[in-house]
C-alpha atoms as a PDB file:
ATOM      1  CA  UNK A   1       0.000   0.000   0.000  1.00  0.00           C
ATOM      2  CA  UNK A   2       2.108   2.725   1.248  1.00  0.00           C
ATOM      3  CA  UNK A   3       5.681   3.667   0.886  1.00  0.00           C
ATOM      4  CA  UNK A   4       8.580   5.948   1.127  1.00  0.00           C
ATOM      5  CA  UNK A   5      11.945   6.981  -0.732  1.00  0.00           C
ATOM      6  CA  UNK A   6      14.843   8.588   0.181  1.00  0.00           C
ATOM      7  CA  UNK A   7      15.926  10.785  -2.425  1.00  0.00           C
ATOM      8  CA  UNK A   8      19.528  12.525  -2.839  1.00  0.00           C
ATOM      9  CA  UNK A   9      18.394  15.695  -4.456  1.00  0.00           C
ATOM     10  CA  UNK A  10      17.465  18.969  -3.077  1.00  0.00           C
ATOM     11  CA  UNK A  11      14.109  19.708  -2.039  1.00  0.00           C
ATOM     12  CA  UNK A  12      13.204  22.249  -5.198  1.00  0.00           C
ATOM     13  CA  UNK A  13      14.516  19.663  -7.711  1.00  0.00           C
ATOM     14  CA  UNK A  14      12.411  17.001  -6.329  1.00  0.00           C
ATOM     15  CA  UNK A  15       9.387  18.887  -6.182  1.00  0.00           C
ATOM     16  CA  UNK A  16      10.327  20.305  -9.918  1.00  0.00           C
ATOM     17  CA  UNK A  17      10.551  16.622 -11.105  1.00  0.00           C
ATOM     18  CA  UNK A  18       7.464  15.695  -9.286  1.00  0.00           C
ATOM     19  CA  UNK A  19       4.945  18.112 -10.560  1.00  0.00           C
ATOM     20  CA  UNK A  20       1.105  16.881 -10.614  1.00  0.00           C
ATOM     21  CA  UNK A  21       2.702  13.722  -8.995  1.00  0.00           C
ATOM     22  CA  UNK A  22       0.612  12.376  -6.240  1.00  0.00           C
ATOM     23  CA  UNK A  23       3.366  11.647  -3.997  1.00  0.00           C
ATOM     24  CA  UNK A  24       4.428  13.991  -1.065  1.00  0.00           C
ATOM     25  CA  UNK A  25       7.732  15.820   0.098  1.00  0.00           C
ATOM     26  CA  UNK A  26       7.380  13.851   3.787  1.00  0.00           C
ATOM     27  CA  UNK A  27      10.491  15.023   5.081  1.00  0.00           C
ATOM     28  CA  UNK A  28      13.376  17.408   4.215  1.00  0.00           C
ATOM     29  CA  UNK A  29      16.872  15.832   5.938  1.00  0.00           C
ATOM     30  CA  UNK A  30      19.240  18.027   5.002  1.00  0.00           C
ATOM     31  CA  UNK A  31      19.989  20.281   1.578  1.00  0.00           C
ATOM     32  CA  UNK A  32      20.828  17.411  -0.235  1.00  0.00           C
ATOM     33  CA  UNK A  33      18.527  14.583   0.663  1.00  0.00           C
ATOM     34  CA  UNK A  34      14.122  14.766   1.176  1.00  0.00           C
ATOM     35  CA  UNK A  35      12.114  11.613   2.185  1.00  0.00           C
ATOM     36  CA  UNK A  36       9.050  10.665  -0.374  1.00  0.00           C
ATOM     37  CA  UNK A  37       5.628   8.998   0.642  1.00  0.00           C
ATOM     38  CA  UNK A  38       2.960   7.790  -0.782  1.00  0.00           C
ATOM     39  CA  UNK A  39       0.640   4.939  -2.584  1.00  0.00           C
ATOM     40  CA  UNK A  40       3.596   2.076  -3.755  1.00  0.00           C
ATOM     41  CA  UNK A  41       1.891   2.598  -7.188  1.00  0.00           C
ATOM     42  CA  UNK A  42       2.284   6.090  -7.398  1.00  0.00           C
ATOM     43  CA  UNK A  43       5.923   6.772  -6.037  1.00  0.00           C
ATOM     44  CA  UNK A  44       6.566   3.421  -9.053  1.00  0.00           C
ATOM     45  CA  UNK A  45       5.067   5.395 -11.345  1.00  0.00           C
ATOM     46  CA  UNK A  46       7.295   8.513 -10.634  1.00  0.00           C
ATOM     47  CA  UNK A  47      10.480   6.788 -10.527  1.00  0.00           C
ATOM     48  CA  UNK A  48      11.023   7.790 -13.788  1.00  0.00           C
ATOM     49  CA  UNK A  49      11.134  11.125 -13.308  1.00  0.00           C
ATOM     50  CA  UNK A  50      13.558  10.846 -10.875  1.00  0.00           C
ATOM     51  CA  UNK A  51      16.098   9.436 -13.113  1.00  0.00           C
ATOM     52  CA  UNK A  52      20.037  10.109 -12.408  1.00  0.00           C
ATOM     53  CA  UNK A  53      19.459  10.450  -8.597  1.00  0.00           C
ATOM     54  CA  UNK A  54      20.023   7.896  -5.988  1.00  0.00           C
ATOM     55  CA  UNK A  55      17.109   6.657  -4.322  1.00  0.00           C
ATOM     56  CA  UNK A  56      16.551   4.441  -1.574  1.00  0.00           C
ATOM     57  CA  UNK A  57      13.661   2.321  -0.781  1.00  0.00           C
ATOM     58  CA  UNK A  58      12.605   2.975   3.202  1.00  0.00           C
ATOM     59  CA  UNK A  59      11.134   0.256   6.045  1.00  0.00           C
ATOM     60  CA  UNK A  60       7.864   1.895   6.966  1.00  0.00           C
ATOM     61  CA  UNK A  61       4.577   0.837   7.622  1.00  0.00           C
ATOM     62  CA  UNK A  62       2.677   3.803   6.497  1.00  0.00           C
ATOM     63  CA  UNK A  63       2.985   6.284   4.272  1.00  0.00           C
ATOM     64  CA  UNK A  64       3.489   9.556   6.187  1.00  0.00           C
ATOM     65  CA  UNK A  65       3.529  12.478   6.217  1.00  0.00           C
ATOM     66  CA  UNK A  66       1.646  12.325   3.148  1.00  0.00           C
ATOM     67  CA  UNK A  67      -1.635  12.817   1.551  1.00  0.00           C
ATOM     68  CA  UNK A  68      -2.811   9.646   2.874  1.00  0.00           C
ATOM     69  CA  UNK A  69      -3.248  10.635   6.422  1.00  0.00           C
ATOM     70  CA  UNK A  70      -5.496  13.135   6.064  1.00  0.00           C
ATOM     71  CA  UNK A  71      -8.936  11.293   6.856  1.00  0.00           C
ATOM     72  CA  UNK A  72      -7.358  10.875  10.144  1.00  0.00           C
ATOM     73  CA  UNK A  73      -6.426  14.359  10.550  1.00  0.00           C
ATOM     74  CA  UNK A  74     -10.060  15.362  11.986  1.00  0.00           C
ATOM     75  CA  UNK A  75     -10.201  12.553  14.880  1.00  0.00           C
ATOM     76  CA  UNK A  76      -6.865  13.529  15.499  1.00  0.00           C
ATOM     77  CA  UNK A  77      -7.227  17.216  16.309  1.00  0.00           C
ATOM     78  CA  UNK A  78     -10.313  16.100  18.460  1.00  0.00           C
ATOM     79  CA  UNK A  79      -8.657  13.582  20.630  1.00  0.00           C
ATOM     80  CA  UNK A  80      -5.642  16.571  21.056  1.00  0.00           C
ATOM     81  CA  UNK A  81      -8.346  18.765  22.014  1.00  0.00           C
ATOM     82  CA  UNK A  82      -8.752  16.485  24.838  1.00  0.00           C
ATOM     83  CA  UNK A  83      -5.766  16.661  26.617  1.00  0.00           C
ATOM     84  CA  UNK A  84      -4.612  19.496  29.089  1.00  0.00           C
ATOM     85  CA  UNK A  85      -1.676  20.742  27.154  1.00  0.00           C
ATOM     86  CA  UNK A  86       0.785  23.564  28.230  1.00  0.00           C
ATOM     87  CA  UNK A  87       3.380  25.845  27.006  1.00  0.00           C
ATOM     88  CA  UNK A  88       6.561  24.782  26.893  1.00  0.00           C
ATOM     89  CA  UNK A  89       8.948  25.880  30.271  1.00  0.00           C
ATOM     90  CA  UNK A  90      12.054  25.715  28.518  1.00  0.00           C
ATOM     91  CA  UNK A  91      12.853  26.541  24.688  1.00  0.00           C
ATOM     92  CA  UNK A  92      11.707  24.121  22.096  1.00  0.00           C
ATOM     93  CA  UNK A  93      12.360  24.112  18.476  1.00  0.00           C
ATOM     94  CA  UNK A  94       9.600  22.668  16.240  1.00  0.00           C
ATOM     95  CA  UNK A  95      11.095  20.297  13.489  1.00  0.00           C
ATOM     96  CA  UNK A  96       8.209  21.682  11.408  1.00  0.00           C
ATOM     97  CA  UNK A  97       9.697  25.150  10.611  1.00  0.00           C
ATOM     98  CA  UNK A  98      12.463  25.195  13.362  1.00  0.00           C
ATOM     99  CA  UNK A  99      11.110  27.904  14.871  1.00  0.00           C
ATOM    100  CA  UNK A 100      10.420  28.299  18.656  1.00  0.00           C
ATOM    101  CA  UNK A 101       7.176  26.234  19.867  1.00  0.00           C
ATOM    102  CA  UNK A 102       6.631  28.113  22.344  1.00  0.00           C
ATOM    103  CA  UNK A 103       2.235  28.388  22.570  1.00  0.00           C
ATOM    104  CA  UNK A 104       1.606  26.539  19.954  1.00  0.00           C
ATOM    105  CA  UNK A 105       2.191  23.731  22.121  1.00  0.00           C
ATOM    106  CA  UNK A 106      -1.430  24.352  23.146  1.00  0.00           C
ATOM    107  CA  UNK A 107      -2.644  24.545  19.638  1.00  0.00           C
ATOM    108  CA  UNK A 108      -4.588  21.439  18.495  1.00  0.00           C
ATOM    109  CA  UNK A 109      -4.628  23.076  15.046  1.00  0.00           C
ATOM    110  CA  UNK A 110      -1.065  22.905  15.453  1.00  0.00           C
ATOM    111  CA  UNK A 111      -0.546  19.516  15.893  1.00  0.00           C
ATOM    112  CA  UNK A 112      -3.405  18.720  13.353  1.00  0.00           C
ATOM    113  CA  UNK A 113      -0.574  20.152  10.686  1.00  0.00           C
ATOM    114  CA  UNK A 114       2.163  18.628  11.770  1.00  0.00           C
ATOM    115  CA  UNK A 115       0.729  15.886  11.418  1.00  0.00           C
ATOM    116  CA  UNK A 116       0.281  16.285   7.751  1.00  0.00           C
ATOM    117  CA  UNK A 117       3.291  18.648   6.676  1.00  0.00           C
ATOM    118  CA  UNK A 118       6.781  17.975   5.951  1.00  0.00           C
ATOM    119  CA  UNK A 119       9.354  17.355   8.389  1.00  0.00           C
ATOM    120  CA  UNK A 120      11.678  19.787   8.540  1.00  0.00           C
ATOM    121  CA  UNK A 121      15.098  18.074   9.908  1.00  0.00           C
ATOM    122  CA  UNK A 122      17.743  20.140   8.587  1.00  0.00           C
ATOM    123  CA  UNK A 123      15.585  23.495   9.586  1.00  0.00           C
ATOM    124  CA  UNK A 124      15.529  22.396  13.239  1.00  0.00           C
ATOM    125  CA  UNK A 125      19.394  21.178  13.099  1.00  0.00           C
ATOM    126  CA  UNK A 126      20.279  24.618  11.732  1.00  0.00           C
ATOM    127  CA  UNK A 127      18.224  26.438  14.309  1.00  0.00           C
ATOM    128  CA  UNK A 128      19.402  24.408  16.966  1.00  0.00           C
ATOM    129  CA  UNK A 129      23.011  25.332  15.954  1.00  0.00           C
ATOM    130  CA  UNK A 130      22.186  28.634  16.353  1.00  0.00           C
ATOM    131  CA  UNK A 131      21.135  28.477  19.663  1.00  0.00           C
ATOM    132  CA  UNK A 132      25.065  27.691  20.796  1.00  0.00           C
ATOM    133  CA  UNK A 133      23.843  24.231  21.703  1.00  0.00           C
ATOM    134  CA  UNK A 134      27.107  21.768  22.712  1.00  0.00           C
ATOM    135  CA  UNK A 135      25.566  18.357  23.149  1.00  0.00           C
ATOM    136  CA  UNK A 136      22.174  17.065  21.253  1.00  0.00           C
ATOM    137  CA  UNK A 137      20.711  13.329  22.611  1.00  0.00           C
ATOM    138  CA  UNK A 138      18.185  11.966  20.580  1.00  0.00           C
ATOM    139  CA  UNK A 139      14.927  10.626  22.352  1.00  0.00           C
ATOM    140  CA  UNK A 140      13.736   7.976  20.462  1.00  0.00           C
ATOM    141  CA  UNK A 141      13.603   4.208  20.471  1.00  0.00           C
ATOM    142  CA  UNK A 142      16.576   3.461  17.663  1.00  0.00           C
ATOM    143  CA  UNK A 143      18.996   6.220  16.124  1.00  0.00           C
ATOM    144  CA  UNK A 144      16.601   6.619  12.924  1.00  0.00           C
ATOM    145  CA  UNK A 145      18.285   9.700  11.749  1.00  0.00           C
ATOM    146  CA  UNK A 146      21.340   9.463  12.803  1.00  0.00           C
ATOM    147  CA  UNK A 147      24.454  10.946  10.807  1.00  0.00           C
ATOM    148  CA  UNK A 148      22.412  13.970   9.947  1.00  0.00           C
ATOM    149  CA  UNK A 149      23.494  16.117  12.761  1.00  0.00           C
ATOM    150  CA  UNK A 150      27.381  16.019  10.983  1.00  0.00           C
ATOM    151  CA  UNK A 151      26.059  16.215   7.435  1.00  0.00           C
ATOM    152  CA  UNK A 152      23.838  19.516   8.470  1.00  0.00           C
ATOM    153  CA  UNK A 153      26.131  20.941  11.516  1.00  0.00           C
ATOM    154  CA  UNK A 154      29.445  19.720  10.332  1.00  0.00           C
ATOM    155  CA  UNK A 155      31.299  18.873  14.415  1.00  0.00           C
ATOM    156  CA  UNK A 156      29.735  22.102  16.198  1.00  0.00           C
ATOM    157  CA  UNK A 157      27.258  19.876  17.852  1.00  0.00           C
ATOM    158  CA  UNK A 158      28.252  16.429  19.374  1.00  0.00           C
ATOM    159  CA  UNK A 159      24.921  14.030  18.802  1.00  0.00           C
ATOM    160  CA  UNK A 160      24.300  10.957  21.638  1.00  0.00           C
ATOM    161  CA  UNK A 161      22.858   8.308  20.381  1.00  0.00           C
ATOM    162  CA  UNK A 162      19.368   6.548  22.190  1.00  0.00           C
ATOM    163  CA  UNK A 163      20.622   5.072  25.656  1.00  0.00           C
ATOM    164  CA  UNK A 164      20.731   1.339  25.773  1.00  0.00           C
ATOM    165  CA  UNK A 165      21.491   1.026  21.546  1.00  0.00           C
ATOM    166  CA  UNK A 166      24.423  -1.272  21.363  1.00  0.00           C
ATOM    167  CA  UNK A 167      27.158   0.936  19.990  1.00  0.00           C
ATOM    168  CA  UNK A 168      31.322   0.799  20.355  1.00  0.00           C
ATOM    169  CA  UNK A 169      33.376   3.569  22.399  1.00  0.00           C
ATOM    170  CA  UNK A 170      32.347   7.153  23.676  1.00  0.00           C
ATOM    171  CA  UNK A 171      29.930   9.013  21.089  1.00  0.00           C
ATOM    172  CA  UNK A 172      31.678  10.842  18.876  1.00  0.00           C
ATOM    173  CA  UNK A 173      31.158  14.314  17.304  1.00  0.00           C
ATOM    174  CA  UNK A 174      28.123  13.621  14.215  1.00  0.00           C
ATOM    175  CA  UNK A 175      27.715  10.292  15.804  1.00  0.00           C
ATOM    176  CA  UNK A 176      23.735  10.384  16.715  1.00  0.00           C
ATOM    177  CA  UNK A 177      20.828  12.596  15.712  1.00  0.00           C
ATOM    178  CA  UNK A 178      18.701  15.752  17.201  1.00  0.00           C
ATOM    179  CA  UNK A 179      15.538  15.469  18.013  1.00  0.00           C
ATOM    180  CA  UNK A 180      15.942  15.185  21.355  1.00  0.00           C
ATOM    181  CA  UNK A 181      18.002  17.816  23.299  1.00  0.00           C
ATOM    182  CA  UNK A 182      20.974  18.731  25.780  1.00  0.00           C
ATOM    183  CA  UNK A 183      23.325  21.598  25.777  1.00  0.00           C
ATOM    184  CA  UNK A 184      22.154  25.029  27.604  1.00  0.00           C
ATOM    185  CA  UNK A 185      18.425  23.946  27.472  1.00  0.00           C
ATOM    186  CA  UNK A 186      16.937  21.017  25.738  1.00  0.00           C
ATOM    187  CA  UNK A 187      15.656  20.911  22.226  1.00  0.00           C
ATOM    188  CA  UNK A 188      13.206  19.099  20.075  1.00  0.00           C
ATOM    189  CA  UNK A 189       9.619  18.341  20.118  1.00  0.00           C
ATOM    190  CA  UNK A 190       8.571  16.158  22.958  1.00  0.00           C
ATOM    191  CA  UNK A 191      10.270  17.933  25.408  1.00  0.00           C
ATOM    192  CA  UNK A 192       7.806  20.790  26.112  1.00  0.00           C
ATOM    193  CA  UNK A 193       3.781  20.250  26.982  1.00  0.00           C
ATOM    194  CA  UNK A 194       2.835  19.275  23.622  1.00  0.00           C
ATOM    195  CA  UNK A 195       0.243  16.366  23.249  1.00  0.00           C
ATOM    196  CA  UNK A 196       3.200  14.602  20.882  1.00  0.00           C
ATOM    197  CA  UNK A 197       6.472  14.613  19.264  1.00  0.00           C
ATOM    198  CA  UNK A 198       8.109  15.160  16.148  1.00  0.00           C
END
C-alpha cells in the first residue's frame, strides 16, 4: 500500500521533477537529501522522473507524512483537544519550521498540521546550531536519523545516540541525531507540553 523513498536531491529539484505527482515531500533531511511517501503505485510510477538520482527504498509501515493521512487528521485534532496541554517551560524548536514552539504547544490546530506537513530536519538542526547548543541526545527508540546532525552541523554539535542502543566507544562528534536535546536547554519536540512529538 504505502511507501517511502529517500531521495539525494534537493528539495526544489524534487518537487520540480514531481509536478502533478501524487506523492508527497514527507520530510526534508538536510539540503541534499528529502524523504518521499505515498501509494507504492504512485511513487513506481514517478520513478522515472527521478532518473540520475540515488534513491533508496525505506522500512515503513505507512505512508506519512503524506496525503494519505489526512482522513485521520479530523479525529486527530479532536482527541488533542482532549488533553490538558501547556506551554513549553524551557525553549523548544519545532522540526516543522524550526522555529520556537513556544504556545503553539497548546494549539490542536497545530498539531493537526504537523501531522500532515513535511518534516523539517535540517531546519531544526540549523536552528538548533544557532542556539550555541554543545551536546544534542536523541529521544527515540533506535537512532533513525542518525548521521544527519554532521552532514547539516558539520562537528559544532556532538549528537548521543538513544541510551541502551548497542554501539562501540564514547559518542563521537556527528555520531547520533537531534531530536531530542541537551546543551544550555533542551531541544526538540517532545520535550515541552505538547500532546506529541516530532
Amino acid at each position: 500500500f504505502g511507501a517511502m523513498w529517500s531521495v539525494l536531491a534537493a528539495e526544489e529539484e524534487v518537487r520540480a521533477r514531481l509536478v502533478d505527482a501524487p506523492v508527497d515531500v514527507a520530510a526534508v533531511n538536510h539540503p541534499g537529501e528529502v524523504v518521499l511517501a505515498g501509494r507504492r503505485v504512485a511513487l513506481e510510477a514517478a520513478a522515472p522522473r527521478l532518473a540520475g538520482l540515488e534513491v533508496r527504498p525505506l522500512a515503513v509501515s505507512h505512508p506519512f507524512p503524506s496525503r494519505w493521512v489526512e482522513p485521520a487528521l479530523a479525529p486527530f485534532e479532536a482527541a488533542v483537544r482532549a488533553v490538558r496541554a501547556r506551554a513549553p517551560d524551557r525553549p523548544v524548536l519545532s522540526a516543522g519550521d524550526g522555529l520556537p514552539l513556544g504556545d503553539r504547544a497548546t494549539d490542536p490546530t497545530y498539531w493537526r498540521d504537523h501531522v500532515r506537513a513535511p518534516v523539517r530536519v535540517a531546519e531544526a538542526l540549523r536552528a538548533l546550531g544557532a542556539e550555541d547548543v554543545g551536546v544534542a541526545i536523541e529521544l527515540s527508540a533506535r537512532p533513525v536519523l542518525s548521521g544527519l546532525v554532521p552532514r547539516v552541523l558539520g562537528d559544532a554539535v556532538l549528537a548521543v545516540p538513544p541510551q541502551g542502543r548497542p554501539h562501540t566507544g564514547a559518542p563521537r562528534r556527528g555520531q547520533g541525531v537531534y531530536p531530542g536535546g541537551g546543551g544550555r536547554g533542551e531541544r526538540g519536540e517532545g520535550g515541552g507540553g505538547g500532546p506529541g512529538g516530532g
